[in-house]
Protein backbone atom coordinates (compact mmCIF):
# COMPACT_ATOMS: atom_id res chain seq x y z
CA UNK A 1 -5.83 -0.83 22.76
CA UNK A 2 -6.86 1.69 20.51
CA UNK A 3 -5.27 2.19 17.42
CA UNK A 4 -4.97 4.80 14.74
CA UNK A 5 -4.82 3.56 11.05
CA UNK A 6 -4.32 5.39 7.86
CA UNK A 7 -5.46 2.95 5.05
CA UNK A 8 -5.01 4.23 1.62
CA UNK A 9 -6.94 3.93 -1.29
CA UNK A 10 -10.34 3.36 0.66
CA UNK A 11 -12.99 5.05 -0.83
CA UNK A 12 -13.96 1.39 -2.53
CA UNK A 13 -12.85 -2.04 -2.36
CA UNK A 14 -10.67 -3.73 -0.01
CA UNK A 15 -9.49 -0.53 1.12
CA UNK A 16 -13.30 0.64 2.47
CA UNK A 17 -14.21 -2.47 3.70
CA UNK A 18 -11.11 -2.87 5.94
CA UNK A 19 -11.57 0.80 6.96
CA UNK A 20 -15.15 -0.06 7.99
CA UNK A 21 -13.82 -3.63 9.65
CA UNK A 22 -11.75 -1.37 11.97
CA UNK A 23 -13.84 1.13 12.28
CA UNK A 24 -16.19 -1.32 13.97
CA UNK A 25 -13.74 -2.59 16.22
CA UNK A 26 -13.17 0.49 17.58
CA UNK A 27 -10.37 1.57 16.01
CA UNK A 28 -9.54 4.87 15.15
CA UNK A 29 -9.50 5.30 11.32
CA UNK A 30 -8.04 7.70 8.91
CA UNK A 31 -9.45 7.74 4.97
CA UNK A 32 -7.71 8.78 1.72
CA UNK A 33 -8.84 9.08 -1.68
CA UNK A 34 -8.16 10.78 -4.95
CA UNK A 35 -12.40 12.24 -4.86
CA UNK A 36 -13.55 14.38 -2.96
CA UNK A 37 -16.90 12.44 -3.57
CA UNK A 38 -15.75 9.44 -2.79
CA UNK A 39 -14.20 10.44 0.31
CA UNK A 40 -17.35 12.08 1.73
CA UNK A 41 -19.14 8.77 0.92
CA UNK A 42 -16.78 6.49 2.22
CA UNK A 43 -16.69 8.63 5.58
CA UNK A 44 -20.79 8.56 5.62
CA UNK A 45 -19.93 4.27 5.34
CA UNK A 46 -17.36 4.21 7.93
CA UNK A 47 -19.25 6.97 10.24
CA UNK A 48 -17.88 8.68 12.86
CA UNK A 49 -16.15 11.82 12.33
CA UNK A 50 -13.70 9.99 10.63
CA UNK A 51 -10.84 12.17 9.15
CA UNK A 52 -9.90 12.10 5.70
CA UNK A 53 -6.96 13.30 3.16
CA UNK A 54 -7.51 14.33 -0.78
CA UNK A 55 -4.60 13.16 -2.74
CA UNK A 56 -3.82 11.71 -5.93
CA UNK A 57 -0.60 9.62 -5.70
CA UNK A 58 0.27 9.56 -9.26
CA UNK A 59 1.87 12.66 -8.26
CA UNK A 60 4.84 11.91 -5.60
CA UNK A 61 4.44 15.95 -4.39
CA UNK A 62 0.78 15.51 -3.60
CA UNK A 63 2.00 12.20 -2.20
CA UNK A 64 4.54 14.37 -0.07
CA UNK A 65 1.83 17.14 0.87
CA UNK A 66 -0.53 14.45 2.08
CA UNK A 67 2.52 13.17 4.45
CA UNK A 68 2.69 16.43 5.81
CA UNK A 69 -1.09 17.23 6.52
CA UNK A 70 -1.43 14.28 8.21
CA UNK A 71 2.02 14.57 10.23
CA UNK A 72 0.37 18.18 11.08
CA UNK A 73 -2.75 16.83 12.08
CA UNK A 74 -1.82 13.50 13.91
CA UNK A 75 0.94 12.82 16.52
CA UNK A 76 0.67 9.10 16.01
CA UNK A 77 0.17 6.48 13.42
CA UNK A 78 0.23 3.07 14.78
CA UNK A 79 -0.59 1.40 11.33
CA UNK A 80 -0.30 2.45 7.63
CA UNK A 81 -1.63 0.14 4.78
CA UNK A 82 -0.25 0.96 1.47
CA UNK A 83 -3.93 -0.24 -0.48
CA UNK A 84 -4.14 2.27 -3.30
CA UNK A 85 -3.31 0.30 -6.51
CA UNK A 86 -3.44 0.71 -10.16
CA UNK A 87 -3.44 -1.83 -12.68
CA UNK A 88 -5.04 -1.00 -16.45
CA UNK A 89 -5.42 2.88 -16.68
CA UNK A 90 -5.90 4.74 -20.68
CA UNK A 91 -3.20 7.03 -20.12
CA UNK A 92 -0.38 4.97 -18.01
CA UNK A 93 2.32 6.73 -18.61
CA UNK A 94 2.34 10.16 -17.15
CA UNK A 95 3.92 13.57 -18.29
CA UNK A 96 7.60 13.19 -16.97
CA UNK A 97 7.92 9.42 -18.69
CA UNK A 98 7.00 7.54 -15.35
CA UNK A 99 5.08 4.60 -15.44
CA UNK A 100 1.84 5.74 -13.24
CA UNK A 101 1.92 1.55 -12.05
CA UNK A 102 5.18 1.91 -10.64
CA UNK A 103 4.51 5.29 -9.09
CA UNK A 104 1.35 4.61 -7.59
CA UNK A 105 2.02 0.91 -6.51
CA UNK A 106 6.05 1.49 -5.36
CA UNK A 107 7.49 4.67 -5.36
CA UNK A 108 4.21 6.45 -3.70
CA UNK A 109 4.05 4.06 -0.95
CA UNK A 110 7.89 4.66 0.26
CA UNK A 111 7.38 8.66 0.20
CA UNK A 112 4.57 8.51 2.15
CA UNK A 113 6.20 5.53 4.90
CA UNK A 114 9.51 7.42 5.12
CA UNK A 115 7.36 10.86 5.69
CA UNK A 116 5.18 9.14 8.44
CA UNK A 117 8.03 6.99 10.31
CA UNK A 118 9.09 10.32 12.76
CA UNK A 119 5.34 9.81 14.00
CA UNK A 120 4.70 5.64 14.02
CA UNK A 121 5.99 4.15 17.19
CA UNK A 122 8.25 1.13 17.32
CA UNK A 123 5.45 -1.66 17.57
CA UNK A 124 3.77 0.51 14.46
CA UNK A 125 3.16 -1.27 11.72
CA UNK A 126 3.71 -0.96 7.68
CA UNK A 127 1.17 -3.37 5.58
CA UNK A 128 2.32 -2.74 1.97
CA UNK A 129 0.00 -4.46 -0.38
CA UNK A 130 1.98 -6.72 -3.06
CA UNK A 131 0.22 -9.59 -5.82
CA UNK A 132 0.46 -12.79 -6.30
CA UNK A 133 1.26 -11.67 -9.61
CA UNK A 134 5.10 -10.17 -9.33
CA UNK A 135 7.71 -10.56 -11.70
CA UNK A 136 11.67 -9.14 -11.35
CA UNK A 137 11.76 -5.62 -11.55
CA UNK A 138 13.44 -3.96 -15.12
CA UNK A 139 15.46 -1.44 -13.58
CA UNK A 140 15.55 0.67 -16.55
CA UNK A 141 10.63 0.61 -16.38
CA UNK A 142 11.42 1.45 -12.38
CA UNK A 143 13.20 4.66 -13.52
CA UNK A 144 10.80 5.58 -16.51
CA UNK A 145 13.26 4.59 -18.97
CA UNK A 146 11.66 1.76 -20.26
CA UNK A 147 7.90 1.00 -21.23
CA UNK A 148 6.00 -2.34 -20.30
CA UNK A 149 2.75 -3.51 -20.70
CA UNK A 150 0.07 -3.33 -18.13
CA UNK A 151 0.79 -6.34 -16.73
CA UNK A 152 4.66 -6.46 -16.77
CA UNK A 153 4.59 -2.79 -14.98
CA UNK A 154 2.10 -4.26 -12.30
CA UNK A 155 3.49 -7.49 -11.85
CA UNK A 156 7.20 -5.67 -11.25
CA UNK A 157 5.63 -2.76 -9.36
CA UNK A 158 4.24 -5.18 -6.78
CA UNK A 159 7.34 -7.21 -7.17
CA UNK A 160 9.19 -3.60 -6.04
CA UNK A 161 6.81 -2.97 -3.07
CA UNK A 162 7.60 -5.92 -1.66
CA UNK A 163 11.51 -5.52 -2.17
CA UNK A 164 11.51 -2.24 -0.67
CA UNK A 165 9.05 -3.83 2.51
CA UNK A 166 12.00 -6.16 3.27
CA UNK A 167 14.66 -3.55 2.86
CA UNK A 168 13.07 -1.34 4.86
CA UNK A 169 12.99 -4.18 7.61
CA UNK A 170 16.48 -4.48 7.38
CA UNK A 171 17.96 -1.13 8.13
CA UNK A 172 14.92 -0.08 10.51
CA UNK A 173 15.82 -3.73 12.98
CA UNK A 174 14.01 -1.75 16.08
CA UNK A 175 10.52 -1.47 14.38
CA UNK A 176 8.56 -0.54 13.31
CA UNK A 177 7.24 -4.01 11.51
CA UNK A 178 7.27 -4.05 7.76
CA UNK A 179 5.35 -6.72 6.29
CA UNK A 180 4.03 -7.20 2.16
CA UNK A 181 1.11 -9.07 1.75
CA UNK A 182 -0.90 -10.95 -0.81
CA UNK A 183 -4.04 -10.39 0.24
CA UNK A 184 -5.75 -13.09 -1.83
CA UNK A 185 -6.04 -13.25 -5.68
CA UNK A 186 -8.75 -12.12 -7.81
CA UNK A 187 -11.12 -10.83 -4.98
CA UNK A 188 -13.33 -8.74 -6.35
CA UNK A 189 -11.95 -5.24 -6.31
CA UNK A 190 -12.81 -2.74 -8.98
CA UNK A 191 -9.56 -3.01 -10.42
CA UNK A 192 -9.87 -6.82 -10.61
CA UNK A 193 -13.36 -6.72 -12.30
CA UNK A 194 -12.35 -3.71 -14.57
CA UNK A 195 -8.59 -5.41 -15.43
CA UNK A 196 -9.45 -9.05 -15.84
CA UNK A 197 -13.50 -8.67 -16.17
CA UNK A 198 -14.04 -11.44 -13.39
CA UNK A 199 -16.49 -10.51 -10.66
CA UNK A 200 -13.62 -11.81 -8.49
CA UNK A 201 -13.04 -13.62 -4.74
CA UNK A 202 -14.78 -12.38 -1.61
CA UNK A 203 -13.29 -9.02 -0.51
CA UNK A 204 -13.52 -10.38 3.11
CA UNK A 205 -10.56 -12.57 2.29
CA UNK A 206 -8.33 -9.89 1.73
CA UNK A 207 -10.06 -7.39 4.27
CA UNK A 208 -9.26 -10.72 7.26
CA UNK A 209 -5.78 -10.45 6.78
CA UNK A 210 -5.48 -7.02 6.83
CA UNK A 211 -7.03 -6.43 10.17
CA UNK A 212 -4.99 -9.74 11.18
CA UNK A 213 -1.79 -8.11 10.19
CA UNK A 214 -2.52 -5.00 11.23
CA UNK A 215 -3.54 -6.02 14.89
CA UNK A 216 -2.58 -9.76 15.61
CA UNK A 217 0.84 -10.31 18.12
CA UNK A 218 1.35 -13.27 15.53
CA UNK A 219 2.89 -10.59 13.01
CA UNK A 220 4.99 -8.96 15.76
CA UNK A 221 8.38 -10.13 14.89
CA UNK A 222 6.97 -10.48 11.05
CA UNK A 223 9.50 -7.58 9.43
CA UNK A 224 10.61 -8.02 6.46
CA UNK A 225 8.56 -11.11 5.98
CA UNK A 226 5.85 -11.42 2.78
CA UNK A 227 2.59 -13.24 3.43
CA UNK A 228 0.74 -14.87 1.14
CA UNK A 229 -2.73 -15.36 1.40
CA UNK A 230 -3.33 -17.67 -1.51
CA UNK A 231 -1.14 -20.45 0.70
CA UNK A 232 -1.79 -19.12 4.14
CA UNK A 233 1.62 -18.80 5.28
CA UNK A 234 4.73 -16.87 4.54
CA UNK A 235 6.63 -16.98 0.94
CA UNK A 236 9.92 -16.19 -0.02
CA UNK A 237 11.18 -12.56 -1.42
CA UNK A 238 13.98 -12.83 -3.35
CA UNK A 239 16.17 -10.07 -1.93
CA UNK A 240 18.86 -10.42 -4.81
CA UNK A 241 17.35 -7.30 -6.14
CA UNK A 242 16.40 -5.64 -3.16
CA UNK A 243 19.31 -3.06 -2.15
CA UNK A 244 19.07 -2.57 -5.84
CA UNK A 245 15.60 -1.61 -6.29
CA UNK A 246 16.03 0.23 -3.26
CA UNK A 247 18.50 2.55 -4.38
CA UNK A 248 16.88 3.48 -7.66
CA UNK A 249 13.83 4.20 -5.99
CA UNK A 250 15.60 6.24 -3.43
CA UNK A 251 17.42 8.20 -6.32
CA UNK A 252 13.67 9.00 -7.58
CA UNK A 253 11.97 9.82 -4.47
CA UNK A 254 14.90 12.23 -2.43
């Protein structure tokens, strides 16, 4: 069966390469980028008249407005994958005092899934892209309170994407499936050759267990679950701070 998949954050990387993956499988695939550039481009790669959304999502209102084109555009979206991911930027903290890590990584993702859920069907799925690199979440850095350094903001934003996953799972027990994912470490993404200056893993790694999650009946029952890649198999989330994290992020994004 056909499906239709809005992957963000695939102009480059993992995020293209997966879009292209499913593209070729027949699948129905939706593009979004912050360039306009790179959106044509990645479109040309894909082929197809493959629709595609302009947004940057260091901004939670264009986040919002690309909800509602798409909503507007689409009746259905049987898969979402939360790619788009920032690690090492020059200017990471952004005009109102928010972290652009956390914003981009956490609280972007959860505007956009709780805008698209009226139009994802019960079997849809949610693939929300965590690290192998998390760490517990500062309250205080979620909220823009508190400033960390690039690696404590991206180790506890990915930490927070995959609390809010499992949440989610919890108080949505009908579907659709939420499931966080490392997708393997180091592959070689831009942000991993730019942020650790390693050429990085195969991107195919990553881009196999995307499409795997994403289409496989083995992740059917999977909500709430967190797979790692790294150990091929599911790890633990520590849900102590989930229903915290949660609410915070909830108090930011309403």
């Amino acid at each position: 069966m056909t499906k239709t998949i809005l992957i963000t954050g695939s102009t480059d990387g993992i995020g293209l390469l997966t879009a292209r993956t499913l593209a070729n499988m027949g699948h129905t695939v939706i593009l979004h980028g912050r360039s306009a550039d790179k959106l044509a481009s990645a479109a040309q790669e894909v082929g197809g008249d493959v629709a595609r959304y302009q947004a940057d999502l260091s901004s939670l209102q264009e986040t919002a407005k690309l909800a509602e084109a798409v909503t507007a555009n689409h009746d259905r979206i049987d898969v979402l994958i939360n790619n788009a991911g920032v690690y090492k930027t020059p200017n990471p903290i952004l005009p109102n005092g928010h972290d652009v890590r956390f914003v981009v990584n956490t609280l972007a993702p959860h505007v956009l899934t709780e805008a698209l859920l009226p139009i994802m069907p019960s079997d849809g799925r949610i693939i929300n892209l965590s690290s192998a690199a998390q760490a517990p979440v500062d309250l205080a850095a979620l909220a823009g309170d508190k400033h960390l350094d690039d690696m404590g903001a991206y180790a506890q934003s990915k930490r927070g994407i995959a609390l809010w996953s499992a949440q989610m799972a919890a108080t949505h027990p009908d579907g659709p499936v939420f499931i966080a994912v490392n997708p393997g470490s180091l592959l070689a993404s831009k942000m991993v050759k730019e942020g650790f200056g390693v050429a990085g893993n195969d991107l195919q790694i990553g881009v196999d267990i995307l499409c795997r999650l994403s289409l496989d009946d083995q992740f059917a029952s999977a909500s709430g679950q967190y797979w790692d890649n790294d150990a091929d198999g599911f790890g633990r989330i520590d849900l102590g701070q989930a229903k915290d994290v949660n609410q915070v992020i909830t108090s930011l994004t309403d």
